[in-house]
N, C-alpha and C. Protein backbone atom coordinates (compact mmCIF):
# COMPACT_ATOMS: atom_id res chain seq x y z
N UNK A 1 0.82 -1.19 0.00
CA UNK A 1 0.00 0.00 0.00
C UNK A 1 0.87 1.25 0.00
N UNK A 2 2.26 1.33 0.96
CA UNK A 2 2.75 1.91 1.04
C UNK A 2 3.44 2.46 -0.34
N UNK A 3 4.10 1.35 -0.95
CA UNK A 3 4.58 1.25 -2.37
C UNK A 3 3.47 2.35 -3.47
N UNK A 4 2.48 2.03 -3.58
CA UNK A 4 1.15 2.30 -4.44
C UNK A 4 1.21 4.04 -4.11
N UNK A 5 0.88 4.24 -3.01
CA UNK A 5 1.22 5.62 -2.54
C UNK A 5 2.31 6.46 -3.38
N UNK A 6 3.56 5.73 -3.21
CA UNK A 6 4.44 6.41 -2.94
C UNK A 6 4.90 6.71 -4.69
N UNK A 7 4.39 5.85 -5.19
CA UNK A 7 4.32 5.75 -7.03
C UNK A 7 3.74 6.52 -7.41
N UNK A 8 2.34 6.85 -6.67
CA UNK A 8 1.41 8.16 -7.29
C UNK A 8 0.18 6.98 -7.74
N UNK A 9 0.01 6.31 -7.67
CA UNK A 9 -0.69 5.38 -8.26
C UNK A 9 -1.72 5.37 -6.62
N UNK A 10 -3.22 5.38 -7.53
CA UNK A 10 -4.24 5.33 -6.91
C UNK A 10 -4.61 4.71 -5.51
N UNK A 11 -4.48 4.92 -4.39
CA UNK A 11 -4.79 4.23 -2.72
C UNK A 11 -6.03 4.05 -2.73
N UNK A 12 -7.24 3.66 -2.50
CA UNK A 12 -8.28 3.42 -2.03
C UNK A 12 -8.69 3.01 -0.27
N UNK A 13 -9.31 4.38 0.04
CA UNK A 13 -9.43 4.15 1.50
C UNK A 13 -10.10 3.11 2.07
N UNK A 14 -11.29 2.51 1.32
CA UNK A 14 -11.91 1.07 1.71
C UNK A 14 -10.49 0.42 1.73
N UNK A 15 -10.05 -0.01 0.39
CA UNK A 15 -9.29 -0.93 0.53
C UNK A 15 -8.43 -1.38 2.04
N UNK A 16 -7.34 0.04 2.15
CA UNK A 16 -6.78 -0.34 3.13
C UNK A 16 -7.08 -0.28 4.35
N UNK A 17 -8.63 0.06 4.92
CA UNK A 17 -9.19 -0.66 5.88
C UNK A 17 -9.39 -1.84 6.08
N UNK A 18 -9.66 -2.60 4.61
CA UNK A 18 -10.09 -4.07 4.36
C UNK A 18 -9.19 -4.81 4.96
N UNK A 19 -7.34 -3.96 4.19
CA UNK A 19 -6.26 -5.58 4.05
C UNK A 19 -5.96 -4.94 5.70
N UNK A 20 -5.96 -3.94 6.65
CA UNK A 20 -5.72 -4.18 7.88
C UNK A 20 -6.10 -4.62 8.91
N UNK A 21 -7.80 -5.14 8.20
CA UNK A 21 -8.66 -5.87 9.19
C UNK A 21 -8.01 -7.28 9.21
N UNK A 22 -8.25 -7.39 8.00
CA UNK A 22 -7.68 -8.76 7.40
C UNK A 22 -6.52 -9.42 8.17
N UNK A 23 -5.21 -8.50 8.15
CA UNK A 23 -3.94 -8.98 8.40
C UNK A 23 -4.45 -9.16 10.30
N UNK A 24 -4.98 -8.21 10.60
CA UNK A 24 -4.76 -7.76 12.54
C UNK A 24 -5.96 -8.89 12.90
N UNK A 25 -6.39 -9.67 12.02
CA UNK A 25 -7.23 -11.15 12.39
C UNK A 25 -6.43 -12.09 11.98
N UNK A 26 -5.59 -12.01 10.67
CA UNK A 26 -4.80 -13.13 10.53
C UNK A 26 -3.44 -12.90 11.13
N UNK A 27 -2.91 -11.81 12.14
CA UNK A 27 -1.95 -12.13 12.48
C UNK A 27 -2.41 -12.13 14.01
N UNK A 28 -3.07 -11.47 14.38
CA UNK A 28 -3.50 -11.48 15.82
C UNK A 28 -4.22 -12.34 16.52
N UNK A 29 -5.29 -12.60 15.41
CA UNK A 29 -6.62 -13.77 15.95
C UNK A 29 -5.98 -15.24 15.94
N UNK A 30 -4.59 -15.60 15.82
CA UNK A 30 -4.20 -17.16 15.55
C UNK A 30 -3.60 -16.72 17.18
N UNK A 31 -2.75 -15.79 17.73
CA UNK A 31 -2.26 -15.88 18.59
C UNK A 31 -3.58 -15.64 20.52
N UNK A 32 -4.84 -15.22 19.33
CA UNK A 32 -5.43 -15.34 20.50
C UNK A 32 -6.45 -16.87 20.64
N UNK A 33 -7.16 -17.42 19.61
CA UNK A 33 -7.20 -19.31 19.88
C UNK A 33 -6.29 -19.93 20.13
N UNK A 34 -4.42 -19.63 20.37
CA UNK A 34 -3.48 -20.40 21.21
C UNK A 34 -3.92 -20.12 22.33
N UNK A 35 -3.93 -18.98 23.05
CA UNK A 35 -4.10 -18.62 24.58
C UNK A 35 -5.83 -18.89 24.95
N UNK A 36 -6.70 -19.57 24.08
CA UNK A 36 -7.79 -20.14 24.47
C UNK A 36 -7.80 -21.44 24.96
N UNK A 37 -6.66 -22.02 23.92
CA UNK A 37 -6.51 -23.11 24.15
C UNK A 37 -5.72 -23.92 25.23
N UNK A 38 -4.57 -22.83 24.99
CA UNK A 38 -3.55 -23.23 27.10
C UNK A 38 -4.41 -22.90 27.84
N UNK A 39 -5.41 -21.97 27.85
CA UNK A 39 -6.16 -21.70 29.14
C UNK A 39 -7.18 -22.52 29.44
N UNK A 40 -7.58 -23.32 28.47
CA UNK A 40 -8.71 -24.29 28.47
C UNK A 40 -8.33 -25.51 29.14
N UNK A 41 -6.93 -25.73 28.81
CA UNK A 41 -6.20 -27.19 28.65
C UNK A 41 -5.89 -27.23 30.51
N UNK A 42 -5.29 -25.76 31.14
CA UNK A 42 -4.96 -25.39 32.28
C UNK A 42 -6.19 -25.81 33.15
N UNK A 43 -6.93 -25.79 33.14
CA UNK A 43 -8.39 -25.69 33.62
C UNK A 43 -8.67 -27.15 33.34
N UNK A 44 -8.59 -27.54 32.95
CA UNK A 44 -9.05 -29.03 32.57
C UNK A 44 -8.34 -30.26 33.35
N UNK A 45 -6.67 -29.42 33.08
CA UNK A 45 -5.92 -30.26 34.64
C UNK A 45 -5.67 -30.32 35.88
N UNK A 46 -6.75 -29.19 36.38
CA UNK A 46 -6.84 -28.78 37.61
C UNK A 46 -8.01 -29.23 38.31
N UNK A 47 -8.55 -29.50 37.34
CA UNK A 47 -10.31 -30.69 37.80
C UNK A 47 -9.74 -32.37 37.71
């Protein structure tokens, strides 16, 4: 996006709302179903 900008070449403000939802679920949302899952697993060996 940054690139596209910086060329002069057309940004679209939807767009880069889209690909930062996108990325901050695909980089964020994997690291938060790990910590569902140690916390689930934690809990499970304590019963």
């Amino acid at each position: 996006m940054l690139l596209r900008a910086a060329t002069g070449q057309t940004v679209v403000l939807a767009f880069i709302i889209v690909a930062l939802i996108s990325l901050a679920i695909l980089l964020l949302g994997y690291r938060a179903v790990i910590a569902l899952v140690v916390r689930a697993r934690r809990r499970s060996r304590r019963s």
